[in-house]
N, C-alpha and C. Protein backbone atom coordinates (compact mmCIF):
# COMPACT_ATOMS: atom_id res chain seq x y z
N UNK A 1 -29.44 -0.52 21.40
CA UNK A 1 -29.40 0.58 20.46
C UNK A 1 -28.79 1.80 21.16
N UNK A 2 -28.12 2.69 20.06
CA UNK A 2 -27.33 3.66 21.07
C UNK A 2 -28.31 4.76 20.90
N UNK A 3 -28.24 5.54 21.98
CA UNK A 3 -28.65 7.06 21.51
C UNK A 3 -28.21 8.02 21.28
N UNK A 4 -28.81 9.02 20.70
CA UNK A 4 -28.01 10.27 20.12
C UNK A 4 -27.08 10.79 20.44
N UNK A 5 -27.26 10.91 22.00
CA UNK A 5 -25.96 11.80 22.92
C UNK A 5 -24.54 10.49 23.05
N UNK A 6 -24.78 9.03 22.81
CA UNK A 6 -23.80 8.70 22.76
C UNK A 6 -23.20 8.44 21.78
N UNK A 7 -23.57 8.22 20.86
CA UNK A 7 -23.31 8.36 19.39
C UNK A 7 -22.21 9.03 19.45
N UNK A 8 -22.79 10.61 19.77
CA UNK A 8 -21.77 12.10 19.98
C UNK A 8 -20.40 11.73 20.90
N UNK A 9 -20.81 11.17 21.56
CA UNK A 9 -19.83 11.28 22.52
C UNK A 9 -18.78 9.94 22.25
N UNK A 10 -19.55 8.83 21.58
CA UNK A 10 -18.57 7.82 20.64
C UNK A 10 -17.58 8.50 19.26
N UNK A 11 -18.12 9.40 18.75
CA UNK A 11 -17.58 10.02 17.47
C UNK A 11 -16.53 10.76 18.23
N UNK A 12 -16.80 11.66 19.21
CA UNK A 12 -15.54 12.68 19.76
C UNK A 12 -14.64 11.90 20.60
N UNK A 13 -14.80 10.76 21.03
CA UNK A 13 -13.78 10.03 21.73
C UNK A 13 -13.06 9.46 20.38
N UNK A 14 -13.43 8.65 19.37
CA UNK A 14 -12.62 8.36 18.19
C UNK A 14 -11.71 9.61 17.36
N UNK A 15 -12.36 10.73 17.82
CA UNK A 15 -11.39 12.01 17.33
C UNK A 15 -10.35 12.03 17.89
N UNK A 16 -10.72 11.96 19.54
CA UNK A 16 -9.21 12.49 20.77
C UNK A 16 -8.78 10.88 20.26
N UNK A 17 -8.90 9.79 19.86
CA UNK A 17 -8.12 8.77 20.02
C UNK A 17 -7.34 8.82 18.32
N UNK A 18 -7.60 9.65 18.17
CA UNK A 18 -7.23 9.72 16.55
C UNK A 18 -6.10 10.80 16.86
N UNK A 19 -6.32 11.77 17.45
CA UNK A 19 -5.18 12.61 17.95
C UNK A 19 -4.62 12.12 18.74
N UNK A 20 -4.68 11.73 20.06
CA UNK A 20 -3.63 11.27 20.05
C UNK A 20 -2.80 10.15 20.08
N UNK A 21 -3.21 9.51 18.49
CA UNK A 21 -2.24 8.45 17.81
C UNK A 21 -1.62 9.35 16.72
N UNK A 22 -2.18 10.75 16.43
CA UNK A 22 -0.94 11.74 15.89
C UNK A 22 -0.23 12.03 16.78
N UNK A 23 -0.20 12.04 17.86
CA UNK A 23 0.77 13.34 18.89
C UNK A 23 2.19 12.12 19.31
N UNK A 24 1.71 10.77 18.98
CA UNK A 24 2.65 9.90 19.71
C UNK A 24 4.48 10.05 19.32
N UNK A 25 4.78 11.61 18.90
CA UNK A 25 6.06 11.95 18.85
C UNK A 25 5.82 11.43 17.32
N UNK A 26 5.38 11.02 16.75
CA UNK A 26 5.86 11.09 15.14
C UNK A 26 5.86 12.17 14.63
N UNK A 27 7.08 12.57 13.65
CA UNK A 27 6.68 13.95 13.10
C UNK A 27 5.62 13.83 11.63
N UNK A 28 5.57 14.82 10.92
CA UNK A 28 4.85 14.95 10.09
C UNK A 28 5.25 13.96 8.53
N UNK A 29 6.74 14.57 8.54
CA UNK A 29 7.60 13.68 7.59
C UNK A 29 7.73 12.09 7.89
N UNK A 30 7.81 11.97 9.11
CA UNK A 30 7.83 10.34 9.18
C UNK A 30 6.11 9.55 8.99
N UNK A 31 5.35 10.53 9.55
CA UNK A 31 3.85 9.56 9.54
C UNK A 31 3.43 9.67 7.73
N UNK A 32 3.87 11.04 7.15
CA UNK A 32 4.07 10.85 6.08
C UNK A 32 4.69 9.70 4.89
N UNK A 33 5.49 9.12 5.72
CA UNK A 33 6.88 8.58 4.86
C UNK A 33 6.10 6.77 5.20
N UNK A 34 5.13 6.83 6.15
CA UNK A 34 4.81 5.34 7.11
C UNK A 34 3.59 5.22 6.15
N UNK A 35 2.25 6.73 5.81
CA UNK A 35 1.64 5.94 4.78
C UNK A 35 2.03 5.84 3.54
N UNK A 36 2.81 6.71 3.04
CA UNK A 36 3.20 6.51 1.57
C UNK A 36 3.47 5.11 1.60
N UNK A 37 4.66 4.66 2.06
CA UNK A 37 4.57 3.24 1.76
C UNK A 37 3.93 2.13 2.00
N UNK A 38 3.04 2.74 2.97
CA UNK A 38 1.32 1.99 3.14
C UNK A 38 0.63 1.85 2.02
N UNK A 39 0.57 2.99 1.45
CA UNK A 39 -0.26 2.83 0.13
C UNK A 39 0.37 2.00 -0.90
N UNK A 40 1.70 2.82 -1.19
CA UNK A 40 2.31 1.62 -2.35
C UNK A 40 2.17 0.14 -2.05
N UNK A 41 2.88 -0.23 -0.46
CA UNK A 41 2.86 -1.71 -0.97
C UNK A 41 1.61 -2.45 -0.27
N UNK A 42 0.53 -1.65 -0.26
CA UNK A 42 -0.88 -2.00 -0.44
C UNK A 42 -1.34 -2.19 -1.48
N UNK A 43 -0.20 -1.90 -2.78
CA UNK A 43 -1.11 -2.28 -4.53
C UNK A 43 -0.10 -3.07 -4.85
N UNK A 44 0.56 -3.96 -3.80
CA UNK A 44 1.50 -4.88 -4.57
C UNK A 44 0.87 -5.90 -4.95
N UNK A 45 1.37 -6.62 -6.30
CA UNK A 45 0.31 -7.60 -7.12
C UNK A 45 0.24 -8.52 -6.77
N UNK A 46 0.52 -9.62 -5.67
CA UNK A 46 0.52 -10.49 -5.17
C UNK A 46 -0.08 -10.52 -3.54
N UNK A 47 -1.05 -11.13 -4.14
CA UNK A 47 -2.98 -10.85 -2.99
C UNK A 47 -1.97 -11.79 -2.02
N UNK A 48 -2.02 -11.10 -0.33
CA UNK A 48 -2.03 -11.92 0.54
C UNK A 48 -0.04 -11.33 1.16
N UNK A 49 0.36 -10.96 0.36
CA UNK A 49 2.40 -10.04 0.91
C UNK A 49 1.80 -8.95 1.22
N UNK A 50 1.37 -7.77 0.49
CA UNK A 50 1.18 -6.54 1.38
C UNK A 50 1.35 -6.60 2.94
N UNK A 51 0.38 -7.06 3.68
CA UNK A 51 0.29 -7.40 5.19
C UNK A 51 1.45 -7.25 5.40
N UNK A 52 2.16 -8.75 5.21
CA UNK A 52 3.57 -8.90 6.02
C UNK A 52 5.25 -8.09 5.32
N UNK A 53 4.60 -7.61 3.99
CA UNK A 53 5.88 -6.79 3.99
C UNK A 53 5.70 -5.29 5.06
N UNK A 54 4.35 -4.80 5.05
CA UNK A 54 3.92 -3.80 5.76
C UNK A 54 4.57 -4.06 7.21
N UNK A 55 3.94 -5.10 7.85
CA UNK A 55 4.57 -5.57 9.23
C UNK A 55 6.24 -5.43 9.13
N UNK A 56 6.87 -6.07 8.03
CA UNK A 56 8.36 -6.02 8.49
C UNK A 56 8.85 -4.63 8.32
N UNK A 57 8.67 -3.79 7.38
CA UNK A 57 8.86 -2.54 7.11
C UNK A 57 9.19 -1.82 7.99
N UNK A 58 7.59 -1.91 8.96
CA UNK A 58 7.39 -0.99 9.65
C UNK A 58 8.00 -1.21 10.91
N UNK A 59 9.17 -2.58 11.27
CA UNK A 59 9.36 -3.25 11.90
C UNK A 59 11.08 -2.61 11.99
N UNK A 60 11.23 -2.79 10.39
CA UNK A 60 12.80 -2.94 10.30
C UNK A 60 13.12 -0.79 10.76
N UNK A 61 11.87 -0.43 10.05
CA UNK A 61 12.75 0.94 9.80
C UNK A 61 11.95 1.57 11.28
N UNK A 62 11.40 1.49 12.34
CA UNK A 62 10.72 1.82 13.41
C UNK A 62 9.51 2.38 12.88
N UNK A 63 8.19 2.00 12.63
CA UNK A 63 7.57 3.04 11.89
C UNK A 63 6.48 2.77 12.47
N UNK A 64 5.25 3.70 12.45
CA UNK A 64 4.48 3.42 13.01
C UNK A 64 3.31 2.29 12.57
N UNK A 65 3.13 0.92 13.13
CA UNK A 65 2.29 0.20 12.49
C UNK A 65 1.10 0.05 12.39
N UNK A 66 0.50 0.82 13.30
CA UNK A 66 -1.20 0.69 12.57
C UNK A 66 -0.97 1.99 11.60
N UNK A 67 -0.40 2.75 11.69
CA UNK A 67 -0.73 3.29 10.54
C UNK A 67 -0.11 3.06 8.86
N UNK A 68 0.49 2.01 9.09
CA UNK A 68 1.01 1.69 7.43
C UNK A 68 -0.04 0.80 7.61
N UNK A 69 -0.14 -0.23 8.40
CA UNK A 69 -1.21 -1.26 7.84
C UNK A 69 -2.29 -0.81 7.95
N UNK A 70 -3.12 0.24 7.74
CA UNK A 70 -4.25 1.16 8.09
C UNK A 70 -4.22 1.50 6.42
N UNK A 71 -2.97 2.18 6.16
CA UNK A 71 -3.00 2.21 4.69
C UNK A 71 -2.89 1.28 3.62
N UNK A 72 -2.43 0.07 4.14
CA UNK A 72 -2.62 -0.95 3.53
C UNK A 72 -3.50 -0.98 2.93
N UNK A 73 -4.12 -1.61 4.20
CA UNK A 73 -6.05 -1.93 3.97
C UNK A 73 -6.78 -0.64 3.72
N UNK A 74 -6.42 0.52 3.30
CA UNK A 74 -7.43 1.11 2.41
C UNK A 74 -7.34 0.98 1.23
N UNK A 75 -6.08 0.68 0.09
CA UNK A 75 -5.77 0.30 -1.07
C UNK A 75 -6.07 -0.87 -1.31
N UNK A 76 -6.40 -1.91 -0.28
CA UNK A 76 -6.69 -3.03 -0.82
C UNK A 76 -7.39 -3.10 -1.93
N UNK A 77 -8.17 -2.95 -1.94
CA UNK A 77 -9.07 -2.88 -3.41
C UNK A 77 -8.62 -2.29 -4.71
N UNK A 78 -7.56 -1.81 -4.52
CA UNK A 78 -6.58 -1.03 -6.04
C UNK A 78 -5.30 -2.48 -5.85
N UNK A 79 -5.51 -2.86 -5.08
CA UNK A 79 -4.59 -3.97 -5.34
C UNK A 79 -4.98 -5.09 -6.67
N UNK A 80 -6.54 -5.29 -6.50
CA UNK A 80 -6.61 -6.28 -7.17
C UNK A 80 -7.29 -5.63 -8.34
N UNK A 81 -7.46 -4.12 -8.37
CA UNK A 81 -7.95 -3.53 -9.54
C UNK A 81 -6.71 -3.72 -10.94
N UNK A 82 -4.98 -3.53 -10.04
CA UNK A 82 -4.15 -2.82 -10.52
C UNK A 82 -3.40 -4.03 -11.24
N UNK A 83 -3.95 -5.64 -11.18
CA UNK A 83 -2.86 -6.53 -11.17
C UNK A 83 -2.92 -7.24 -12.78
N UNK A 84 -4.10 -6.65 -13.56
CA UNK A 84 -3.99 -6.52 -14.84
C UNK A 84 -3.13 -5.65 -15.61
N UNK A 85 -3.69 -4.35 -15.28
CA UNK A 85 -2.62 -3.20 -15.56
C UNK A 85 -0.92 -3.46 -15.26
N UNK A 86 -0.82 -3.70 -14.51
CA UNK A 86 0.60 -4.10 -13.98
C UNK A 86 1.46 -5.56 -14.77
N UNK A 87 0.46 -6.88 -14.73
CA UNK A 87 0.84 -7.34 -15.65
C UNK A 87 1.36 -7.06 -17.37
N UNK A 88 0.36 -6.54 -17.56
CA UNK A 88 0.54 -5.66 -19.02
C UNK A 88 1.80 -4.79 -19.17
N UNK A 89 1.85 -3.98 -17.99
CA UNK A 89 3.14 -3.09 -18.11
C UNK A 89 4.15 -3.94 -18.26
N UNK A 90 4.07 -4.68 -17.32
CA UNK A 90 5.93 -5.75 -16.78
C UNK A 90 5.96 -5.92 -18.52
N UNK A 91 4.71 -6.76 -19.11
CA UNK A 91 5.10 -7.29 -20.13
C UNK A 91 6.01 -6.48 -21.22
N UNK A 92 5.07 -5.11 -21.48
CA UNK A 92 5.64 -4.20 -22.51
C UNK A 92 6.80 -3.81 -21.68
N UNK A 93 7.26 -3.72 -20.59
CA UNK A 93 8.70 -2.98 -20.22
C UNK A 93 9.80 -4.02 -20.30
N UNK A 94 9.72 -5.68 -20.12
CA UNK A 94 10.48 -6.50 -20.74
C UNK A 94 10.32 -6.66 -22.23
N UNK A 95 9.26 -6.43 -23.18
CA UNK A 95 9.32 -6.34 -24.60
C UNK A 95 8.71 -7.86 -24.87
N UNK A 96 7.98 -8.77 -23.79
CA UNK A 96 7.58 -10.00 -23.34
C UNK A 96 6.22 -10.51 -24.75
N UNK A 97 6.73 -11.47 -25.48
CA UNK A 97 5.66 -11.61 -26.81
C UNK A 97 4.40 -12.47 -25.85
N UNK A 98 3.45 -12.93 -26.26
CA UNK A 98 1.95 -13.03 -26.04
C UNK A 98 2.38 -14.42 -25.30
N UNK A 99 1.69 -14.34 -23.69
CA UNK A 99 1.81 -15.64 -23.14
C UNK A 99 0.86 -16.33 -23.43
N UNK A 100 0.83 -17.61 -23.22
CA UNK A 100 0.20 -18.88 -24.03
C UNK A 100 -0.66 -19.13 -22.44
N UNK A 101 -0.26 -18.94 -21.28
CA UNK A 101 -1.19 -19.45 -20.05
C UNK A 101 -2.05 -18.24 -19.83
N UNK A 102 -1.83 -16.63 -20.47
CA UNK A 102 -2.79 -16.07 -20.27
C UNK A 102 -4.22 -16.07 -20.66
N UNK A 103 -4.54 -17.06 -21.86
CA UNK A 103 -6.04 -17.74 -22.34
C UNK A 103 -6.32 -18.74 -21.53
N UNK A 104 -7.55 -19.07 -21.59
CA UNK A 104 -8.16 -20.11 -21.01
C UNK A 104 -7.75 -21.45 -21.83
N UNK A 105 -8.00 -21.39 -23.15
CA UNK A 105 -7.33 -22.36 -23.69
C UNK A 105 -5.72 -22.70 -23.52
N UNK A 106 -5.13 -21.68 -23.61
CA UNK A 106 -3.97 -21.65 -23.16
C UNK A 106 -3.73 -23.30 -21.72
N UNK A 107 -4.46 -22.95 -20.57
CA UNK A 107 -4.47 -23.31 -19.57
C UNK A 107 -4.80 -24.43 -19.50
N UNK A 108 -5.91 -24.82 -20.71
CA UNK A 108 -6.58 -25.68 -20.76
C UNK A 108 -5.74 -27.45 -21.11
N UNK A 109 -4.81 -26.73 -22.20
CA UNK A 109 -3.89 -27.29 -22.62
C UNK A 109 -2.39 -27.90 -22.48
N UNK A 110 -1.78 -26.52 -21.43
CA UNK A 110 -0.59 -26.44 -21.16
C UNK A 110 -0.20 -27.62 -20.00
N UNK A 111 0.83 -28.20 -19.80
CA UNK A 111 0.96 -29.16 -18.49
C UNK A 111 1.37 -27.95 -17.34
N UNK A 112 0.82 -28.68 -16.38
CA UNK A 112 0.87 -28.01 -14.78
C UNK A 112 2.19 -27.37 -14.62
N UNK A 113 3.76 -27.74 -14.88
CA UNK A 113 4.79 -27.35 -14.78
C UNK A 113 4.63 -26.28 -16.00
N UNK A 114 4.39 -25.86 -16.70
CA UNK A 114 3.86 -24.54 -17.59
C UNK A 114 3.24 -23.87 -17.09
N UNK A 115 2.13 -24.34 -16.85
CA UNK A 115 1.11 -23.45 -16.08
C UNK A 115 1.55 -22.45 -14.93
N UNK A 116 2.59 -23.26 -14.26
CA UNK A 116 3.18 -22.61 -13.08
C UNK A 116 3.99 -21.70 -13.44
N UNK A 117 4.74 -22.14 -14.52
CA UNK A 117 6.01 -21.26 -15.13
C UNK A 117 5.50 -19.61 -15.42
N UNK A 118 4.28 -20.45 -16.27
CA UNK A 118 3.70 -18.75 -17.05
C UNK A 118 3.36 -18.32 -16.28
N UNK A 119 2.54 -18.60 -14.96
CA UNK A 119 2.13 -17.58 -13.65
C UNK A 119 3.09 -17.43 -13.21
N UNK A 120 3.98 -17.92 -12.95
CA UNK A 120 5.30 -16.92 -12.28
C UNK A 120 5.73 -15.88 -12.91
N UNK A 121 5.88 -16.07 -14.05
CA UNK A 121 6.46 -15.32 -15.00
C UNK A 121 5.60 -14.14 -15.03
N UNK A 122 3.77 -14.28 -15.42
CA UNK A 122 2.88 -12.90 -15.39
C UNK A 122 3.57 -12.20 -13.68
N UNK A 123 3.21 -13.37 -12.42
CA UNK A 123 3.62 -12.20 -11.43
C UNK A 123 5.13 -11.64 -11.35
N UNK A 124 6.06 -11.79 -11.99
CA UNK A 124 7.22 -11.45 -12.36
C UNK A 124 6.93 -10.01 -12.63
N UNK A 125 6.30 -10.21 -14.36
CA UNK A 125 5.76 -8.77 -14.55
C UNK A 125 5.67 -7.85 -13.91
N UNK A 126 4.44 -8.34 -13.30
CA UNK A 126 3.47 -7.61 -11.99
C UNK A 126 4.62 -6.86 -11.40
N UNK A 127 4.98 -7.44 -10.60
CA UNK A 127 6.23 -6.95 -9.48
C UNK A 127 7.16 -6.13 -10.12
N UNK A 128 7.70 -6.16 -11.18
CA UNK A 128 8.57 -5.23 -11.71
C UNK A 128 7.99 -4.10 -12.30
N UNK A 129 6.51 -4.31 -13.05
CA UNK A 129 5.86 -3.09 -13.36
C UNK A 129 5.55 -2.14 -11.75
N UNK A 130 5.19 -2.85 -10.57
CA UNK A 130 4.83 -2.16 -9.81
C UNK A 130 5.93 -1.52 -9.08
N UNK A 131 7.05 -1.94 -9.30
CA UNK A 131 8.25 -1.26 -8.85
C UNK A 131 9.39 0.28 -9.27
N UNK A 132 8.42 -0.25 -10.83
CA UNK A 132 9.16 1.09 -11.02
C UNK A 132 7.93 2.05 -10.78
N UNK A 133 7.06 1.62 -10.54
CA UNK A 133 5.47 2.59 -10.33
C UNK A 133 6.38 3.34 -9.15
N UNK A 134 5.98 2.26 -8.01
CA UNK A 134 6.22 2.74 -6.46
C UNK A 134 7.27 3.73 -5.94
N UNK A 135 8.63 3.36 -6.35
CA UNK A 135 9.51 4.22 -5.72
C UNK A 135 9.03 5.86 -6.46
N UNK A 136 9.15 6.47 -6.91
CA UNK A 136 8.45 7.51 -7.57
C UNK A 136 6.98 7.69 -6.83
N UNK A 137 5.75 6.84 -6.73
CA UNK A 137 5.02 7.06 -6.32
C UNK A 137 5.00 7.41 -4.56
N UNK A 138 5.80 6.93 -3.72
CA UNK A 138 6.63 6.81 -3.00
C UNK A 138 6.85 7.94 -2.47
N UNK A 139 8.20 8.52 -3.04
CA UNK A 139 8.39 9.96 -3.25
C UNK A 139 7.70 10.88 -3.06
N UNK A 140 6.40 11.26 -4.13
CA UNK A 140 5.56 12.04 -4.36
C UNK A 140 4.45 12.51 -3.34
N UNK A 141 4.18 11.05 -2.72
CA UNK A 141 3.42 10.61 -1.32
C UNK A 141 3.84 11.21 -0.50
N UNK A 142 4.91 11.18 0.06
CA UNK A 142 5.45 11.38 0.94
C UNK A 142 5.92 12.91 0.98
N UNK A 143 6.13 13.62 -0.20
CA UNK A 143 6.32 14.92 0.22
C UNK A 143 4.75 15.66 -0.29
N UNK A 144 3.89 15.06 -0.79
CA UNK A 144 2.48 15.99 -1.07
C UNK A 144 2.04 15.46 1.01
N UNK A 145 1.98 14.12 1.40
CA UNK A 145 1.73 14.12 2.60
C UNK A 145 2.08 15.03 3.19
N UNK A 146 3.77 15.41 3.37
CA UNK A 146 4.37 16.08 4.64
C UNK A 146 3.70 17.26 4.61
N UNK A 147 3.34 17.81 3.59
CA UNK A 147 2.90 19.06 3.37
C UNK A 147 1.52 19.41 4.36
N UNK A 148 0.66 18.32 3.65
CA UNK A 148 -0.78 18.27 4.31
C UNK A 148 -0.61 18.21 5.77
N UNK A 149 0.01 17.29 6.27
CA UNK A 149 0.55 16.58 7.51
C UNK A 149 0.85 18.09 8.69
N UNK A 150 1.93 18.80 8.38
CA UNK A 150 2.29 19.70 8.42
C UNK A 150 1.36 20.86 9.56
N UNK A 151 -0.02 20.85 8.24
CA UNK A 151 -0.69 21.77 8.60
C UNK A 151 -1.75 21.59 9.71
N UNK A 152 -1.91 20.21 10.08
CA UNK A 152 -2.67 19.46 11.52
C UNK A 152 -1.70 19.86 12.40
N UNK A 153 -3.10 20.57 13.60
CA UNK A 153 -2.80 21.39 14.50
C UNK A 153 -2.02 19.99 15.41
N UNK A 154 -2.65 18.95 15.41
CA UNK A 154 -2.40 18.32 16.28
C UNK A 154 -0.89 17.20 16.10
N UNK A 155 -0.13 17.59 14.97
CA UNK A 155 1.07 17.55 14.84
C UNK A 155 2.08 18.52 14.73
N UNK A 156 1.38 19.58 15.29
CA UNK A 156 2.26 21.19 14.89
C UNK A 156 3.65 20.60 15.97
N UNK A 157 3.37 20.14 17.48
CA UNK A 157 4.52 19.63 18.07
C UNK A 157 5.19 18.85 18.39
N UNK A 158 4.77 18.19 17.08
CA UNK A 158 5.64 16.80 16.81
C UNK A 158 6.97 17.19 15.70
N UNK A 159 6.56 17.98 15.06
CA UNK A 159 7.58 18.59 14.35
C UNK A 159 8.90 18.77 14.56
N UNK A 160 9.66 17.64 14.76
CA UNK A 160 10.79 18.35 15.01
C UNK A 160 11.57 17.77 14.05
N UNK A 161 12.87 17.56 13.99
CA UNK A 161 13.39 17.55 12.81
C UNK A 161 14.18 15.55 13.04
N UNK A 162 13.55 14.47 12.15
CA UNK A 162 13.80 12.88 12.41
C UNK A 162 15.55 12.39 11.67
């Protein structure tokens, strides 16, 4: 069991290790720009890609990776809140009439090569509703972040211009 004074002294070492994984030369706009798209493609509708698009992302464009996949995994859970909603959208933004595998009877009935079809087709949806979400959401992230970002003392000299 720990005691009080280390407790303290566990919490303020996770602070300085929290600073300085800000100070590591990222500026404000880029750690900004690393969770925004942490978050977005942390609500992408297909349970189990987030992770590894996060990994390549942060791979292809230099970015910092525990902190997109940090944001990942805090949206996880709006991932699988969002993949109804998102279905629904894709549907109404293709103009898509009532799928037959979205009932149970539906499923019950349909042969396996259907079955597959119409789930491709709902995560089709998915993915295109969440796309026109993201880039915009994206955006917005990323400059309400820089802002916040900005004002941490402990990125004041990271600031320089990326």
């Amino acid at each position: 069991m720990m005691s009080k004074s280390s407790v303290s002294i566990h919490i303020a070492s996770m602070k300085q290790s929290a600073a300085d994984w800000l100070r590591q030369g990222i500026s404000p706009r880029r750690l900004a720009l690393t969770l925004a798209l942490g978050f977005a493609i942390g609500c992408f509708p297909v349970v189990g890609i987030p992770t590894a698009l996060c990994a390549l992302l942060a791979l292809a464009l230099r970015l910092n990776l525990p902190a997109i996949q940090a944001a990942n995994y805090l949206v996880m859970p709006l991932q699988l809140v969002l993949i109804v909603p998102f279905v629904r959208l894709g549907g109404w933004l293709l103009a898509s009439g009532p799928n037959r595998v979205t009932n149970a009877g539906g499923l019950l009935h349909a042969s396996p090569i259907n079955v597959l079809f119409g789930l491709g087709g709902l995560a089709g949806h998915a993915m295109l509703a969440w796309l026109v979400l993201a880039v915009p959401a994206v955006a917005l992230m990323t400059f309400t972040l820089t802002v916040l970002l900005r004002r941490l003392p402990a990125l004041a000299t990271a600031d320089s211009g990326d």
